[in-house]
Protein backbone atom coordinates (compact mmCIF):
# COMPACT_ATOMS: atom_id res chain seq x y z
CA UNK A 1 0.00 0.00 0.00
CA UNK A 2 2.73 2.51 0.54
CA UNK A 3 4.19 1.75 -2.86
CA UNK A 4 0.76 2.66 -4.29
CA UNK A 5 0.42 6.02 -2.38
CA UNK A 6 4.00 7.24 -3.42
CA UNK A 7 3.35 6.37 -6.79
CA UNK A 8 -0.36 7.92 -6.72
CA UNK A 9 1.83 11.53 -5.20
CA UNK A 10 4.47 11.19 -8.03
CA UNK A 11 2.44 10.71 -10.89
CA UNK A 12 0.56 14.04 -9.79
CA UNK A 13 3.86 15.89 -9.89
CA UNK A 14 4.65 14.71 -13.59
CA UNK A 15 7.33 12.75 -14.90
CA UNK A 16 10.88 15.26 -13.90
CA UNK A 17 9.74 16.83 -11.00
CA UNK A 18 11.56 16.27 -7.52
CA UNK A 19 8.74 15.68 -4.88
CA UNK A 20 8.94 19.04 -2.28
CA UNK A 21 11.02 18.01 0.90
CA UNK A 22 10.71 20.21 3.67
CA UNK A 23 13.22 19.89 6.68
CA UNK A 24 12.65 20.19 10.02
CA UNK A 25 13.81 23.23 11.32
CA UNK A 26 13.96 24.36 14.91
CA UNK A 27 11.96 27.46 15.75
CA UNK A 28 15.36 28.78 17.52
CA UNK A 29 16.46 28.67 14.07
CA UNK A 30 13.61 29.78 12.23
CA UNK A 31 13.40 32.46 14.72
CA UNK A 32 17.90 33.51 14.57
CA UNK A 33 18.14 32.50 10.63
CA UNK A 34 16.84 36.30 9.50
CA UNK A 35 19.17 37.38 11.49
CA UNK A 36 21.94 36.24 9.91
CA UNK A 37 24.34 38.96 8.10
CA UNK A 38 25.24 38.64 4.07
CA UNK A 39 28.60 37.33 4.51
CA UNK A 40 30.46 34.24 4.27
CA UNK A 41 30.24 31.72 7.72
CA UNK A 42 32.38 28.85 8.06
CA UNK A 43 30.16 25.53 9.40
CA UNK A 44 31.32 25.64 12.88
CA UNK A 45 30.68 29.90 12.78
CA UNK A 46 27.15 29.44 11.46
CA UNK A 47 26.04 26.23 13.65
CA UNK A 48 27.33 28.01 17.00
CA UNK A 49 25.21 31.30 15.92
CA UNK A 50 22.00 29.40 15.28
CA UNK A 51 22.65 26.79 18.03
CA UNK A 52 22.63 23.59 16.49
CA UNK A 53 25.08 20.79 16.06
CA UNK A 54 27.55 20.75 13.01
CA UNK A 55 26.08 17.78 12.11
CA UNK A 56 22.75 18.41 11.90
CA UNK A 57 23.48 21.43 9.65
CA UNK A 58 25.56 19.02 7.08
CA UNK A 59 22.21 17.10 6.79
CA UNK A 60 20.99 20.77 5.75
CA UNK A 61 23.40 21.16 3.41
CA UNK A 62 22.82 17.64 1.55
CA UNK A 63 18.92 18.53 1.44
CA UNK A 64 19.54 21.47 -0.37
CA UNK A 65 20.78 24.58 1.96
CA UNK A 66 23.07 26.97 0.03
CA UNK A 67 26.66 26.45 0.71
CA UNK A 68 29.96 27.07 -1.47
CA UNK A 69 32.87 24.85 -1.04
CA UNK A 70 36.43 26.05 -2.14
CA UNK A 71 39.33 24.44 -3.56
CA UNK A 72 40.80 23.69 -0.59
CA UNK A 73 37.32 21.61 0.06
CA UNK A 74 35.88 24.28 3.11
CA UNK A 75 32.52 24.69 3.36
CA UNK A 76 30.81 28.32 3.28
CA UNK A 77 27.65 29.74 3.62
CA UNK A 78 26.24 32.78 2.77
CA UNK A 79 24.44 33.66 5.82
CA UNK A 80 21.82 35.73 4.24
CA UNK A 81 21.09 33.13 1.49
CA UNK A 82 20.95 30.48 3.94
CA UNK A 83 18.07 32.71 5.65
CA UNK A 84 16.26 33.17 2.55
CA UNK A 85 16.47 29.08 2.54
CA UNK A 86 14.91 28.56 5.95
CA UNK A 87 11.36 29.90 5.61
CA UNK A 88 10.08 28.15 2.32
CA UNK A 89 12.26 24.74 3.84
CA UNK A 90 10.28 24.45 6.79
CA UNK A 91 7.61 22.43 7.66
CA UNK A 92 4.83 23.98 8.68
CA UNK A 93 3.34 23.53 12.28
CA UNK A 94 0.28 21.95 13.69
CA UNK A 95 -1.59 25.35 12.81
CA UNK A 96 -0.17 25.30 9.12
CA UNK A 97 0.49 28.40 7.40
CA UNK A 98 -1.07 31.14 8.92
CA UNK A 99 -2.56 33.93 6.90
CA UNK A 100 -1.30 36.95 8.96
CA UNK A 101 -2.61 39.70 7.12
CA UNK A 102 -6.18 38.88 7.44
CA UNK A 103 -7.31 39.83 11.33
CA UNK A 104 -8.29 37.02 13.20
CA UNK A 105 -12.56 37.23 14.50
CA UNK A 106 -13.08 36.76 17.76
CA UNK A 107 -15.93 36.13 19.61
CA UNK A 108 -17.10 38.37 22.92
CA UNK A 109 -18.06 36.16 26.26
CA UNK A 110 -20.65 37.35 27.67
């Protein structure tokens, strides 16, 4: 059965498209990623500044977070592309994407 439900999601993306993947983020990071300046952070520099482990943030860069490597084989990141990664990356939460700019209607107790 799980065969036929990936197949039933991939044949409604078409033939060359990759399914979405969204990572799970932390909301520390969500929350310190727009903070991040336009400059070039080594791993260590940008894990320590969002407060997670180097490895975790490898796994970010194999799922598709922006990074640069040199000829010398170091890894950089461009702190305000990485930030521009985060948001769309995500998964949403348990209240999905909420619509901010439409006020929310309450109800008075009475």
């Amino acid at each position: 059965m799980v065969t036929h439900a990936m197949s039933s999601q991939n044949s409604q993306q078409g033939p060359m498209e990759k399914p979405i993947r969204r990572t799970r983020l932390p909301h520390q990071v969500i929350v310190q990623a727009p903070g991040l300046l336009p400059m070039l952070y080594t791993l260590r520099e940008i894990s320590t500044e969002l407060g997670v482990p180097d490895s975790t943030l490898r796994d970010w860069l194999d799922a598709g977070a922006p990074h640069h490597q040199d000829d010398r084989n170091h890894l950089w990141i461009n702190g305000e592309r990485f930030a521009a990664w985060v948001n769309p990356n995500r998964r949403l939460g348990r209240f999905g994407n909420l619509d901010r700019t439409r006020p929310i209607a309450c109800v008075a107790i009475r």
